[in-house]
C-alpha atoms as a PDB file:
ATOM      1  CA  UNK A   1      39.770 -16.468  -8.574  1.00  0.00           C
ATOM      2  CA  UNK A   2      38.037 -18.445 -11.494  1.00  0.00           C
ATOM      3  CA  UNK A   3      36.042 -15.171 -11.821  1.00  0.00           C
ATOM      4  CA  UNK A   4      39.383 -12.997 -12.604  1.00  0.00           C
ATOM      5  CA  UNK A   5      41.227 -15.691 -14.815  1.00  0.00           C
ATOM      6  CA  UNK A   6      37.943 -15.709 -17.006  1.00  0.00           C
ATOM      7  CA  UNK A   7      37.990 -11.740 -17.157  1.00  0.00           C
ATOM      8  CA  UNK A   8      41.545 -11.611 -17.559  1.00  0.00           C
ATOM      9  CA  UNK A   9      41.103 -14.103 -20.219  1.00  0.00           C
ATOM     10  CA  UNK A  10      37.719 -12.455 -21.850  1.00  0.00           C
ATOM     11  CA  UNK A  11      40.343  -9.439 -22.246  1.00  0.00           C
ATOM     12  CA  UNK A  12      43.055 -11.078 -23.656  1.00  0.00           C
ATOM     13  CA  UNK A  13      40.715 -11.866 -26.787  1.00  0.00           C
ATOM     14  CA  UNK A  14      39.016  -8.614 -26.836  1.00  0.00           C
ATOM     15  CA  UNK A  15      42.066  -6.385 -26.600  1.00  0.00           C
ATOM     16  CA  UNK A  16      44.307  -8.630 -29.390  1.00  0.00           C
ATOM     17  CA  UNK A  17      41.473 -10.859 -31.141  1.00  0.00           C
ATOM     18  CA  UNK A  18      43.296 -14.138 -30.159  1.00  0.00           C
ATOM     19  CA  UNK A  19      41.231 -16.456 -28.284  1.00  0.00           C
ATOM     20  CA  UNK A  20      43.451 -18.322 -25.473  1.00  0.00           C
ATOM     21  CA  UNK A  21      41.557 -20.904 -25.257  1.00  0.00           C
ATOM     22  CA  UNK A  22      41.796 -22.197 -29.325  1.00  0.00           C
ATOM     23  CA  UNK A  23      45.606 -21.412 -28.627  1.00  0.00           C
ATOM     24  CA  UNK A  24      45.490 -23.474 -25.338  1.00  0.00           C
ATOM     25  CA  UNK A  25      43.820 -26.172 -27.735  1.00  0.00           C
ATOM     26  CA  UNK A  26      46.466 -26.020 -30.934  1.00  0.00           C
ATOM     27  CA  UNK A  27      49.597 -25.951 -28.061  1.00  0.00           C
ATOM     28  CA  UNK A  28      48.232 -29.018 -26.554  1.00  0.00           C
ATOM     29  CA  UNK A  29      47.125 -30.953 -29.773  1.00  0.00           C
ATOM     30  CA  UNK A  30      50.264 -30.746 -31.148  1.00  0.00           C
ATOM     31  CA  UNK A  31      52.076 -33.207 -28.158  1.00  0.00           C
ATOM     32  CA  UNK A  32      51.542 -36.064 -29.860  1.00  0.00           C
ATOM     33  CA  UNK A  33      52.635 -35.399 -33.057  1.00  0.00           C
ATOM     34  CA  UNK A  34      55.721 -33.507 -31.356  1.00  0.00           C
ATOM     35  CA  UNK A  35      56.903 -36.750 -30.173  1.00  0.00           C
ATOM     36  CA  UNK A  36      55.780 -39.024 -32.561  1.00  0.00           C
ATOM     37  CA  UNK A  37      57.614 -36.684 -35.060  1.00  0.00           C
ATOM     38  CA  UNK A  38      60.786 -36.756 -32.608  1.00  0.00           C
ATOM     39  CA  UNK A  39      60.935 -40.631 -32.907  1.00  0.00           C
ATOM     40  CA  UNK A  40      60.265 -40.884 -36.634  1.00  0.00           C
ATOM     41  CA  UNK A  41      63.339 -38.422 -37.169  1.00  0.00           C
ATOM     42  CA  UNK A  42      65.591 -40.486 -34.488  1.00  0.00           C
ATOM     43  CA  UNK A  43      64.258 -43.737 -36.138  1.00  0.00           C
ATOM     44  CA  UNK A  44      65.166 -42.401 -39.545  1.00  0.00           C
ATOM     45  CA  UNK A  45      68.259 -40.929 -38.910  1.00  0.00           C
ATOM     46  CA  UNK A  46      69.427 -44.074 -37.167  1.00  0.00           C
ATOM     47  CA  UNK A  47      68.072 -46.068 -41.063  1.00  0.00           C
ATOM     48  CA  UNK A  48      70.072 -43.450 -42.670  1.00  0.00           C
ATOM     49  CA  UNK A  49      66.177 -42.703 -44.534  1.00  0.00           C
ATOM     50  CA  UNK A  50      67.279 -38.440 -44.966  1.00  0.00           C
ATOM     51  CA  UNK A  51      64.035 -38.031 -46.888  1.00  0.00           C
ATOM     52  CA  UNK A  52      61.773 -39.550 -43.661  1.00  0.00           C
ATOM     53  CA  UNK A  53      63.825 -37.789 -41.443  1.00  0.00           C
ATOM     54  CA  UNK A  54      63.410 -34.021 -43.308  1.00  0.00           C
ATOM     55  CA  UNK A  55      59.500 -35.240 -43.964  1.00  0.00           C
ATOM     56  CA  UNK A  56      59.198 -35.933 -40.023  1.00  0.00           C
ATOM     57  CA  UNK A  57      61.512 -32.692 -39.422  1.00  0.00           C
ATOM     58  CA  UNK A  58      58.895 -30.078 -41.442  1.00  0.00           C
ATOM     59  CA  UNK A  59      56.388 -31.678 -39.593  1.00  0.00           C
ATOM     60  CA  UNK A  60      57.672 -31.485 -36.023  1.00  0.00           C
ATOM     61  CA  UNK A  61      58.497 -27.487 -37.528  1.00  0.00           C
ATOM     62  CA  UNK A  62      54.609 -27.217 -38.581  1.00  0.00           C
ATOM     63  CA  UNK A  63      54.102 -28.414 -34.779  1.00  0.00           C
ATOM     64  CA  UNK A  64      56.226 -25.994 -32.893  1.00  0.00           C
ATOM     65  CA  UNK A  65      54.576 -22.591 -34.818  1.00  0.00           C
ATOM     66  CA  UNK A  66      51.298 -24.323 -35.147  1.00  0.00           C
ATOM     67  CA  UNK A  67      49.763 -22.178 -31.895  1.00  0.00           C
ATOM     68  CA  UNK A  68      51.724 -18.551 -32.801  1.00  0.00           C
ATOM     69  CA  UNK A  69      50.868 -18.748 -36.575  1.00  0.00           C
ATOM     70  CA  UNK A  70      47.418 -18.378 -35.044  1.00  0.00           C
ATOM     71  CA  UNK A  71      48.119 -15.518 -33.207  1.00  0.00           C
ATOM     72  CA  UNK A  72      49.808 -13.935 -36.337  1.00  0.00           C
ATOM     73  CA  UNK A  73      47.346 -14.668 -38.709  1.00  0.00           C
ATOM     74  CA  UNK A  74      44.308 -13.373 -35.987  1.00  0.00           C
ATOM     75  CA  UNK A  75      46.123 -11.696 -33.692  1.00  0.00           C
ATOM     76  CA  UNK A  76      46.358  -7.647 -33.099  1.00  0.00           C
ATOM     77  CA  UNK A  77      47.768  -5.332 -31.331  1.00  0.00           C
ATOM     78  CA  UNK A  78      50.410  -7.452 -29.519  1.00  0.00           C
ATOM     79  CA  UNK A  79      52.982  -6.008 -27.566  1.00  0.00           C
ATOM     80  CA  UNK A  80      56.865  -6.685 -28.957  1.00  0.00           C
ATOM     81  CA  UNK A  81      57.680  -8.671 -25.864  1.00  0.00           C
ATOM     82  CA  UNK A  82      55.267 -11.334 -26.850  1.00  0.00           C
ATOM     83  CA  UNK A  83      57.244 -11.688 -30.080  1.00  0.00           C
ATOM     84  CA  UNK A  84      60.357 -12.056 -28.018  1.00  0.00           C
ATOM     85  CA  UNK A  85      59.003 -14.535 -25.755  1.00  0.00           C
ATOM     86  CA  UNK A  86      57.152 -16.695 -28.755  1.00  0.00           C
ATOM     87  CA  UNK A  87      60.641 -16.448 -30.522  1.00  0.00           C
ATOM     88  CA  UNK A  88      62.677 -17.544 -27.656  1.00  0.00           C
ATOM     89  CA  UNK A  89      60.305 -20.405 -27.357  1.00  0.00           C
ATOM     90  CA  UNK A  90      60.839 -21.327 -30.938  1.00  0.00           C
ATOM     91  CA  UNK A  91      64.282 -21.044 -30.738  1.00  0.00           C
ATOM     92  CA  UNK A  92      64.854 -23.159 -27.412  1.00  0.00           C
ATOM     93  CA  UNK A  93      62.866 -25.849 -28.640  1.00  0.00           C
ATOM     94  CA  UNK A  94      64.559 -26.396 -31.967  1.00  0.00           C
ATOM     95  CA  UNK A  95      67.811 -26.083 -30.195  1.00  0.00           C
ATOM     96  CA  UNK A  96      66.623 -29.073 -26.891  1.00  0.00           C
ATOM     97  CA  UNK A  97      65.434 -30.928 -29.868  1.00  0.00           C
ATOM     98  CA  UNK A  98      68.799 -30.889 -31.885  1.00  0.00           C
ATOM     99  CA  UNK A  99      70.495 -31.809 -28.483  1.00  0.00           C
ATOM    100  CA  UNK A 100      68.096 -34.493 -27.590  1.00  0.00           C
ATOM    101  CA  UNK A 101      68.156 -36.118 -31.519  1.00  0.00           C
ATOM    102  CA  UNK A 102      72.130 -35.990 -31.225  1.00  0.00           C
ATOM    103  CA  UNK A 103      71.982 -37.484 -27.742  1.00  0.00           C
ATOM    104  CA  UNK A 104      70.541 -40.470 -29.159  1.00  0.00           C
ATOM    105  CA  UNK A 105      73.683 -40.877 -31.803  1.00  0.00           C
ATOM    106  CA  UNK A 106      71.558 -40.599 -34.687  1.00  0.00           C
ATOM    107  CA  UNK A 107      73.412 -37.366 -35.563  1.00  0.00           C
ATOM    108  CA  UNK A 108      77.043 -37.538 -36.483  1.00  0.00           C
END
């Protein structure tokens, strides 16, 4: 099994020159700063401080396309559906964190 995942893998970066790993790695550093980012804007927005909240807003953005601006920039041959999928992942997560922001009443 481990044997297959690192082939599979091994392929992955041969066939589109994007190493899963180093995007494994960018996905997963980015956590904390997600959430950190999450509270500053929720903090800020309850302060009524616009400027920290769009400062803590760019960065939770740099966050989110952090791991597929890799795959852009190094990335080749990549079928359309992974577009699709890295958009809809975009897309949900700007829209749970909208919802979750406005849950908290910071948002009119």
């Amino acid at each position: 099994m481990f044997d297959y995942l690192q082939s599979w893998l091994r392929q992955i970066e041969n066939n589109h020159g994007v190493n899963p790993v180093i995007f494994a790695i960018i996905y997963f550093a980015g956590v904390i700063p997600f959430w950190l980012s999450i509270y500053k804007i929720i903090n800020a927005m309850k302060n009524r401080d616009y400027r920290k909240a769009v400062t803590f807003g760019l960065v939770l953005g740099a966050v989110i396309i952090a791991p597929f601006t890799y795959v852009a920039v190094f990335g080749h041959n990549l079928p359309a559906w992974f577009w699709i999928v890295a958009a809809a992942i975009i897309l949900y997560s700007a829209y749970t964190i909208l919802k979750r922001i406005r849950q908290t009443r910071a948002l009119p």
